[in-house]
N, C-alpha and C. Protein backbone atom coordinates (compact mmCIF):
# COMPACT_ATOMS: atom_id res chain seq x y z
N UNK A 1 57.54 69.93 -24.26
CA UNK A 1 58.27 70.60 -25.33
C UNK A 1 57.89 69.97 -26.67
N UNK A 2 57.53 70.50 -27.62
CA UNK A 2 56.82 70.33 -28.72
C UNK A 2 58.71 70.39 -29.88
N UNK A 3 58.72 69.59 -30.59
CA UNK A 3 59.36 69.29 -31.95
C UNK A 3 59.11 69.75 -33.18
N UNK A 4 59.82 70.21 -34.16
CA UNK A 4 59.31 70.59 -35.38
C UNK A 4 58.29 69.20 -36.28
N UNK A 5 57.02 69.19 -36.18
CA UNK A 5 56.49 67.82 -37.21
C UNK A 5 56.60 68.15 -38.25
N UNK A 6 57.72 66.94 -39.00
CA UNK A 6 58.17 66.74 -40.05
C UNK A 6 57.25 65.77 -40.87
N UNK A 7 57.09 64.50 -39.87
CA UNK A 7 57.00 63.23 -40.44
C UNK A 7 55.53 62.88 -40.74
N UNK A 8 55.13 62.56 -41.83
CA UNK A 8 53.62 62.52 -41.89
C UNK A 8 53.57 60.95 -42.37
N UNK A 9 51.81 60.59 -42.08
CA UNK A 9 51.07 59.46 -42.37
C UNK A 9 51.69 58.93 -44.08
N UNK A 10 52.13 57.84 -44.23
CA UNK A 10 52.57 56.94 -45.25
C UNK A 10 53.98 57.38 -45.99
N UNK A 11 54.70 58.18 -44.64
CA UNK A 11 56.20 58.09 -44.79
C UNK A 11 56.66 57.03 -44.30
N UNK A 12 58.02 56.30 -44.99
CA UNK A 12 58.74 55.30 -44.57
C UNK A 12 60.14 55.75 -43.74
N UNK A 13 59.99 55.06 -42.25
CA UNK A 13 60.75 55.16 -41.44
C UNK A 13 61.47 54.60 -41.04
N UNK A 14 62.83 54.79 -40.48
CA UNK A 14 63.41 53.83 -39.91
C UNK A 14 63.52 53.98 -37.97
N UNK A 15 63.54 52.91 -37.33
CA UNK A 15 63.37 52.79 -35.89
C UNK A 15 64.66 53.23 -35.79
N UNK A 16 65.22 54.26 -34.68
CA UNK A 16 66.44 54.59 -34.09
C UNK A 16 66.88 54.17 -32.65
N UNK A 17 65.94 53.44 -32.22
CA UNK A 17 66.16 53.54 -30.40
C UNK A 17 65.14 52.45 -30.14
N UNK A 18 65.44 51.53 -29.27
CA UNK A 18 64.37 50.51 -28.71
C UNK A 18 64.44 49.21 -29.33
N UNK A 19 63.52 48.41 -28.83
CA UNK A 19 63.32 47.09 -28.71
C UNK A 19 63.54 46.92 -30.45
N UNK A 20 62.81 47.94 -31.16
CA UNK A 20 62.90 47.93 -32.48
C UNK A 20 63.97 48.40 -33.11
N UNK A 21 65.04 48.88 -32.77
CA UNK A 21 66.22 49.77 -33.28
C UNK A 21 66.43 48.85 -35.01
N UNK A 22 66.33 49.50 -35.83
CA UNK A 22 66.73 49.19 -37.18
C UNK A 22 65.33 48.41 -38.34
N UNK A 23 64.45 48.52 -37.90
CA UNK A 23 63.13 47.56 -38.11
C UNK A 23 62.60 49.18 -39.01
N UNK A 24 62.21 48.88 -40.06
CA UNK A 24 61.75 49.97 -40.99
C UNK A 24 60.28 49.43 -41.33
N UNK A 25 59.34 50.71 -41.12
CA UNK A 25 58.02 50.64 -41.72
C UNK A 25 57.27 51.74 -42.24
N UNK A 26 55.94 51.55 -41.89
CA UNK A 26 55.47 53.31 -42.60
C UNK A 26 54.19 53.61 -41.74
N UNK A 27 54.10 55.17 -42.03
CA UNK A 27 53.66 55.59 -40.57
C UNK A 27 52.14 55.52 -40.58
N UNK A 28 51.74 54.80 -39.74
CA UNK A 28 49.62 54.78 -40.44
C UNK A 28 49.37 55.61 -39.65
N UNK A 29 49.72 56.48 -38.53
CA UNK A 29 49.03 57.55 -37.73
C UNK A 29 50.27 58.03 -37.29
N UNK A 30 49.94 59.50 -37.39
CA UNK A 30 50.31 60.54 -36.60
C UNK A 30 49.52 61.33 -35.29
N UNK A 31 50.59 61.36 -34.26
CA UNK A 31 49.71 62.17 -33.11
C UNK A 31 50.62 63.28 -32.68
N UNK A 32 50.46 64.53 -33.28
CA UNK A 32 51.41 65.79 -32.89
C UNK A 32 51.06 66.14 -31.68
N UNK A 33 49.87 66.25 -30.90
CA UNK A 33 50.15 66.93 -29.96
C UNK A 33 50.82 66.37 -28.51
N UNK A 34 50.74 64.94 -28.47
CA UNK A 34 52.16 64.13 -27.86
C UNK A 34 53.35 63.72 -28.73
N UNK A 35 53.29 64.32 -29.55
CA UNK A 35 54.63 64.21 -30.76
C UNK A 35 55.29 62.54 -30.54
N UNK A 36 54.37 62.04 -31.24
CA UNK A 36 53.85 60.19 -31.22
C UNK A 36 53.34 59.53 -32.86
N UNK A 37 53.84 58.70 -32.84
CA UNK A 37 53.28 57.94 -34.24
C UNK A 37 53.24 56.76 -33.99
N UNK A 38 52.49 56.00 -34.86
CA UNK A 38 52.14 54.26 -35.15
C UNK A 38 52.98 53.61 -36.22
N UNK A 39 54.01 53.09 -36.25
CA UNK A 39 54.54 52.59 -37.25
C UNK A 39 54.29 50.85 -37.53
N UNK A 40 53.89 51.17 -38.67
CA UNK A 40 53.53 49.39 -39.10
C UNK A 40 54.46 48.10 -38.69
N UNK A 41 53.92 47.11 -38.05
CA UNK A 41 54.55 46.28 -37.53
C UNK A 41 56.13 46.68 -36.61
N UNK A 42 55.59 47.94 -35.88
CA UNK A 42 56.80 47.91 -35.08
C UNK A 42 55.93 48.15 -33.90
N UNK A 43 56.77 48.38 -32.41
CA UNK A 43 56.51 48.26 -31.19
C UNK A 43 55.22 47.72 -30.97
N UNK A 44 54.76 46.12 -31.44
CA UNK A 44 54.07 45.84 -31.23
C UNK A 44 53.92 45.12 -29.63
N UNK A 45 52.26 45.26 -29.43
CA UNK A 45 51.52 44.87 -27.56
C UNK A 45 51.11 44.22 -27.95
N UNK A 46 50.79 43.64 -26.90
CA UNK A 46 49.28 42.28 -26.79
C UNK A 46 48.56 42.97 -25.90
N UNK A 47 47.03 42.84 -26.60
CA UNK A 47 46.00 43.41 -25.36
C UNK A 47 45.02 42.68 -25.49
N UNK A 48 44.60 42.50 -24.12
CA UNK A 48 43.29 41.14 -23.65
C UNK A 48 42.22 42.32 -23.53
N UNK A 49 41.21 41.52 -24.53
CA UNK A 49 39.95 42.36 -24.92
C UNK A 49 39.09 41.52 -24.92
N UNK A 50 37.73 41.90 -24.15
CA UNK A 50 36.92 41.07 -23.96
C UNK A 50 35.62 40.93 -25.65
N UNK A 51 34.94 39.91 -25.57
CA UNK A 51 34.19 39.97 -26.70
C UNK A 51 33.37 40.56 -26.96
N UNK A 52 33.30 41.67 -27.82
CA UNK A 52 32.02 42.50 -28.29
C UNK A 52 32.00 42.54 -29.81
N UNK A 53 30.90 43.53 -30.23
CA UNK A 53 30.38 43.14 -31.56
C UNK A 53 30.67 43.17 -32.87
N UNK A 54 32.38 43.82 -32.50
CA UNK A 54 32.88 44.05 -33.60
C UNK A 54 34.19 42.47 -33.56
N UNK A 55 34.53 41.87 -32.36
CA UNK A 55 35.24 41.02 -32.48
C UNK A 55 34.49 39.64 -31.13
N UNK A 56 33.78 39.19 -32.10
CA UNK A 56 32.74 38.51 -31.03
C UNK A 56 33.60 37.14 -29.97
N UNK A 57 34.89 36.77 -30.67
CA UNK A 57 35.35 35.87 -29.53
C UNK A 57 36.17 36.77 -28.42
N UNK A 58 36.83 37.91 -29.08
CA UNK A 58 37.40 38.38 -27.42
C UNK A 58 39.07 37.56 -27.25
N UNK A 59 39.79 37.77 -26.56
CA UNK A 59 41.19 37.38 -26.61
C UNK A 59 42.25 38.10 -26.51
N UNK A 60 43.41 37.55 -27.09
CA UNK A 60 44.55 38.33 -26.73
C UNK A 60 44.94 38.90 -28.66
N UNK A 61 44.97 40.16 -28.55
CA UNK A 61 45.28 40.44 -29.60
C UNK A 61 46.57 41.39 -29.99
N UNK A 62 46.92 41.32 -30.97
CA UNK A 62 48.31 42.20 -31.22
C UNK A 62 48.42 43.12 -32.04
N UNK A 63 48.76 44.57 -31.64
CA UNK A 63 48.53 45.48 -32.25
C UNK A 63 49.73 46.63 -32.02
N UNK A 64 50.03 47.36 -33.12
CA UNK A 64 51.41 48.41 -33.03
C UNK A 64 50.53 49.61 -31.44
N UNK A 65 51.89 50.28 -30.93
CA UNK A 65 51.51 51.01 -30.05
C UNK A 65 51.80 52.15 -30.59
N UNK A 66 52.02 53.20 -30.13
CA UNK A 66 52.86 54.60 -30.01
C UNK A 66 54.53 54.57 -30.09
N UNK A 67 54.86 55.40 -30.88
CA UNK A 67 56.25 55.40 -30.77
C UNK A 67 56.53 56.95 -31.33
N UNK A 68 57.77 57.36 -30.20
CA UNK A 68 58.03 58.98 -30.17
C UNK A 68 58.79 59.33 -31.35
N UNK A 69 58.55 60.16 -31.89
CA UNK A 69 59.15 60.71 -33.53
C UNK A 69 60.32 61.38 -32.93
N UNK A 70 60.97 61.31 -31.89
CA UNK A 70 62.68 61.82 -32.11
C UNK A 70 63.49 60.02 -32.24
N UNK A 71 62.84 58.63 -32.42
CA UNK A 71 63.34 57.84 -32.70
C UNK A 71 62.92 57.40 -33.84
N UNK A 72 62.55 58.29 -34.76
CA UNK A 72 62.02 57.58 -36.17
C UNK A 72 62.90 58.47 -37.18
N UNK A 73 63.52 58.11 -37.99
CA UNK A 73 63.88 58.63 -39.12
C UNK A 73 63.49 58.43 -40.70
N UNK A 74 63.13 59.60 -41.28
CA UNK A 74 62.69 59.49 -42.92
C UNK A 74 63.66 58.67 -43.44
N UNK A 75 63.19 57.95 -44.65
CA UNK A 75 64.26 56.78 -45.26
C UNK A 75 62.96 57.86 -46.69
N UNK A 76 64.61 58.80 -47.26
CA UNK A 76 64.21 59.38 -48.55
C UNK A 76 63.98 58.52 -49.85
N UNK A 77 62.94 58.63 -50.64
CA UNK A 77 62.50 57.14 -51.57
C UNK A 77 63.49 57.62 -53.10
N UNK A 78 64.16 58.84 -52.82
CA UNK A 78 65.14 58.95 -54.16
C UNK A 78 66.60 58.10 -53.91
N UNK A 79 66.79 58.66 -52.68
CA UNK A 79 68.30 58.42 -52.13
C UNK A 79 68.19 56.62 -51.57
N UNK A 80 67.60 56.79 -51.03
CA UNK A 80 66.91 55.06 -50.39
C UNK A 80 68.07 55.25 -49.06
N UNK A 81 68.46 56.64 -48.41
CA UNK A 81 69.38 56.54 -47.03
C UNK A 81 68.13 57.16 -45.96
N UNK A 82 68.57 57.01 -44.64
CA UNK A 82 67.94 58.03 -43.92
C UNK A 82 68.25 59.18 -43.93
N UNK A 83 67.37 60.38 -43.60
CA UNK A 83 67.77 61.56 -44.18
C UNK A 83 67.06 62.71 -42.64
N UNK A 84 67.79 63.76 -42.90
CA UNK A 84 67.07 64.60 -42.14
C UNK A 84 65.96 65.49 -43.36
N UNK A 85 65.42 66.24 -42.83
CA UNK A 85 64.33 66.73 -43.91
C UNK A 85 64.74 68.53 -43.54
N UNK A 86 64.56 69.09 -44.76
CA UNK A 86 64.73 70.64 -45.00
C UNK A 86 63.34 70.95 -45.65
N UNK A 87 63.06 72.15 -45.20
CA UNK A 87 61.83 72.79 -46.11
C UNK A 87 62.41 74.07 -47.08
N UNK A 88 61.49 74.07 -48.00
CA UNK A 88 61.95 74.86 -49.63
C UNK A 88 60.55 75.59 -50.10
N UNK A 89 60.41 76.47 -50.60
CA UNK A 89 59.49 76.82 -50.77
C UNK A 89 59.15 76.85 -52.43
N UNK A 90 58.89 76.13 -53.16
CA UNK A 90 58.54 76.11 -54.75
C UNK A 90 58.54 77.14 -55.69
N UNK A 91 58.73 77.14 -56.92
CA UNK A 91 58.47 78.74 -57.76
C UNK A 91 57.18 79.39 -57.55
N UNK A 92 55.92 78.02 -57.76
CA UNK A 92 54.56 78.72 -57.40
C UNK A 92 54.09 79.04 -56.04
N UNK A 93 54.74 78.96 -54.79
CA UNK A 93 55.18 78.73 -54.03
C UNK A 93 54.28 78.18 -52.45
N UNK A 94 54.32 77.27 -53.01
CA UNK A 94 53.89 75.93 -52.19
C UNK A 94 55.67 75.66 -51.59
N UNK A 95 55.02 75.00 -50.00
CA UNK A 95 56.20 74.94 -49.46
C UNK A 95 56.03 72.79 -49.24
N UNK A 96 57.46 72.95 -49.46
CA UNK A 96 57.57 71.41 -49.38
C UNK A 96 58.69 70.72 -48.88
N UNK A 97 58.67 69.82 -48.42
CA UNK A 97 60.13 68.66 -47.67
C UNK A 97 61.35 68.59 -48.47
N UNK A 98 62.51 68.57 -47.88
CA UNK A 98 63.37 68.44 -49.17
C UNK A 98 64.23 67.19 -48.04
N UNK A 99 64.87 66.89 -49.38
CA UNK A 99 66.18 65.71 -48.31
C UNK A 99 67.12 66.38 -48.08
N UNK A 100 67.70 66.78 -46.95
CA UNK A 100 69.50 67.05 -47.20
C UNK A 100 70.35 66.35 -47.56
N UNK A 101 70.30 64.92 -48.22
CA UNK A 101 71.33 64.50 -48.44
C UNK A 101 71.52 64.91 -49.71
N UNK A 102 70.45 64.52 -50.81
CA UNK A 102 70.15 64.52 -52.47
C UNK A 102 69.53 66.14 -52.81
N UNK A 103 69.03 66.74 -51.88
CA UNK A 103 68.07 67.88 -52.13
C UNK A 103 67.59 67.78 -52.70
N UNK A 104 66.54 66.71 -53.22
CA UNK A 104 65.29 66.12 -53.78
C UNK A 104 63.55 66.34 -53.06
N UNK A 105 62.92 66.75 -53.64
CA UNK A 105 61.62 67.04 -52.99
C UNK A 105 61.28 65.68 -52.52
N UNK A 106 60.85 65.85 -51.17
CA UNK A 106 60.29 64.41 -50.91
C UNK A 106 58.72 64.19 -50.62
N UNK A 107 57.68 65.22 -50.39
CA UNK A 107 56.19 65.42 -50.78
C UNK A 107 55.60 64.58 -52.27
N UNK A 108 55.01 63.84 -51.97
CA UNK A 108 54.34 63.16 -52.81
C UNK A 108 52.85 63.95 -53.43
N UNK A 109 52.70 64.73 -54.69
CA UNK A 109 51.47 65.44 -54.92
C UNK A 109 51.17 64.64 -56.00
């Protein structure tokens, strides 16, 4: 079952659920078609990787995983709350994010 994607690459989120519950960052990847994102310094792994040429000693390294976008929430940069997001369609009419709390555009152009 597929979700409405709201949340895009270098929105700031807040964690709702998990090891991370309340830990806020911003999103460096989006993956819609498992409706999945990467949020900076959250649900971070350790993964043992052997040495090749881009990291020639090899080791245990630490890196953010996947995390499902029905536990991430927009943190609106007018209001500074978490917010659910509404779409609006402009006078020239470009369509864009709005906050429901402030009804402030939240698209950065």
């Amino acid at each position: 079952m597929q979700c409405a994607q709201r949340l895009k690459k270098n929105d700031q989120v807040e964690v709702l659920s998990g090891k991370d519950k309340g830990r806020v960052g911003k999103i460096l990847r989006v993956d819609p078609s498992n409706n999945r994102a990467v949020v900076e310094k959250v649900n971070m792994v350790k993964r043992h990787t052997k040495p090749n040429p881009a990291n020639q000693q090899g080791g245990i390294i630490e890196k953010e995983a996947l995390v499902d976008l029905s536990n991430l929430k927009l943190i609106c940069p007018k209001c500074t709350k978490t917010v659910r997001l509404g779409k609006k369609f402009l006078d020239d009419g470009t369509k864009v994010r709005v906050c429901k709390k402030c009804n402030e555009v939240v698209d950065s152009k």
